[in-house]
Protein backbone atom coordinates (compact mmCIF):
# COMPACT_ATOMS: atom_id res chain seq x y z
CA UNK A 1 -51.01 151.26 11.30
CA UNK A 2 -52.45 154.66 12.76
CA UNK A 3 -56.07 154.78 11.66
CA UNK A 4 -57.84 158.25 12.24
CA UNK A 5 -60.94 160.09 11.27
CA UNK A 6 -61.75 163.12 9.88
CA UNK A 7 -63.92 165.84 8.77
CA UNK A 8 -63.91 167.34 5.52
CA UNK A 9 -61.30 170.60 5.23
CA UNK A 10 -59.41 168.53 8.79
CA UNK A 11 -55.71 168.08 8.14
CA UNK A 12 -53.44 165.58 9.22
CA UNK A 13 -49.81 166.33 10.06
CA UNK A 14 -46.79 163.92 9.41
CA UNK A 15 -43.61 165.81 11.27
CA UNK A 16 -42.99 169.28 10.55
CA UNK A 17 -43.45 169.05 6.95
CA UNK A 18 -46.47 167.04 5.74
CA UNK A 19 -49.44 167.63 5.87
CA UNK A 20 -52.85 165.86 4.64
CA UNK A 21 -56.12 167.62 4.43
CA UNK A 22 -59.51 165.78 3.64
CA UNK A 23 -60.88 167.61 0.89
CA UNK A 24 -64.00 165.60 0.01
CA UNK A 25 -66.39 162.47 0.61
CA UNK A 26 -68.37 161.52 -2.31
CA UNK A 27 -69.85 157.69 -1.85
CA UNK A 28 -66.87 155.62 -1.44
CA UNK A 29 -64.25 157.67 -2.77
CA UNK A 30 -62.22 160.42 -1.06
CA UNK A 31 -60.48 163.60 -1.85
CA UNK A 32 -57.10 164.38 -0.02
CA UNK A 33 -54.33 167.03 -0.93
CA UNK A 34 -50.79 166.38 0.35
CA UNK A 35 -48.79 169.01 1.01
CA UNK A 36 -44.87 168.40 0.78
CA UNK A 37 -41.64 169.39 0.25
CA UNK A 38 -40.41 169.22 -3.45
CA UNK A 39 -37.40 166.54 -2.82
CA UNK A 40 -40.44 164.57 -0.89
CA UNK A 41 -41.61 162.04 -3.35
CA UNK A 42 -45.47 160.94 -2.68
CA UNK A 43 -47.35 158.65 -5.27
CA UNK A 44 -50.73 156.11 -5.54
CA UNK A 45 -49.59 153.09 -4.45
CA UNK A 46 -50.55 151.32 -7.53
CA UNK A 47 -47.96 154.11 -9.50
CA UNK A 48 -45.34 153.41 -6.93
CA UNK A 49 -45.57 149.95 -7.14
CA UNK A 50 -45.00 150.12 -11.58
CA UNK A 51 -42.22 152.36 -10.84
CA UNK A 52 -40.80 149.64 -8.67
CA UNK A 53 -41.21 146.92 -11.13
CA UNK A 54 -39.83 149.16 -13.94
CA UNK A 55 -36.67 149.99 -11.69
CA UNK A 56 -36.55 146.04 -11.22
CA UNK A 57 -36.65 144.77 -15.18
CA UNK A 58 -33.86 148.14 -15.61
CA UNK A 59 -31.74 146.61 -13.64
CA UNK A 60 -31.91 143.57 -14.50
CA UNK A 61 -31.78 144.65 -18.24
CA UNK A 62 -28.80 146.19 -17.10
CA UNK A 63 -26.86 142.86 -15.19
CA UNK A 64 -27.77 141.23 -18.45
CA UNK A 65 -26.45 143.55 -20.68
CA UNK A 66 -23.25 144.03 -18.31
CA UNK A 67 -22.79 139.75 -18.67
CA UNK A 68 -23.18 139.52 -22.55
CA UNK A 69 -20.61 142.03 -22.78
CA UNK A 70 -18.42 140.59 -20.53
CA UNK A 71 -18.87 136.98 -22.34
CA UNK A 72 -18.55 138.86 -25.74
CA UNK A 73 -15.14 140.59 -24.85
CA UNK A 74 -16.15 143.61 -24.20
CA UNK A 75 -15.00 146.33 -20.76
């Protein structure tokens, strides 16, 4: 892990097309904007990881579904 510090209004740059730019410092909690292409996804981690556990229970809604159908007759 890279660990750097800086300033408010100090950016960041990941490659050619990211880039992260301290916006604020208030107590413990801080402010950053992302900048990023549209097909770039970028989420809180806690978001990311529900959208991973919905993705999981889909699919496995799906293999289930796919199985009773099979055992039922069906295509």
């Amino acid at each position: 892990m890279l660990i750097l510090s800086r300033k408010v209004d100090e950016k960041i740059k990941i490659g050619d097309n990211i880039t992260i730019t301290l916006i604020e410092v208030r107590g413990d909690q801080v402010k950053i904007g992302v900048e990023a292409p549209k097909n770039v996804k970028v989420f809180r981690q806690e978001v990311f990881n529900a959208i991973q556990t919905e993705n999981r229970e889909a699919a496995a809604n799906s293999q289930t579904l796919e199985a009773l159908s099979k055992f039922l007759g069906g295509k």
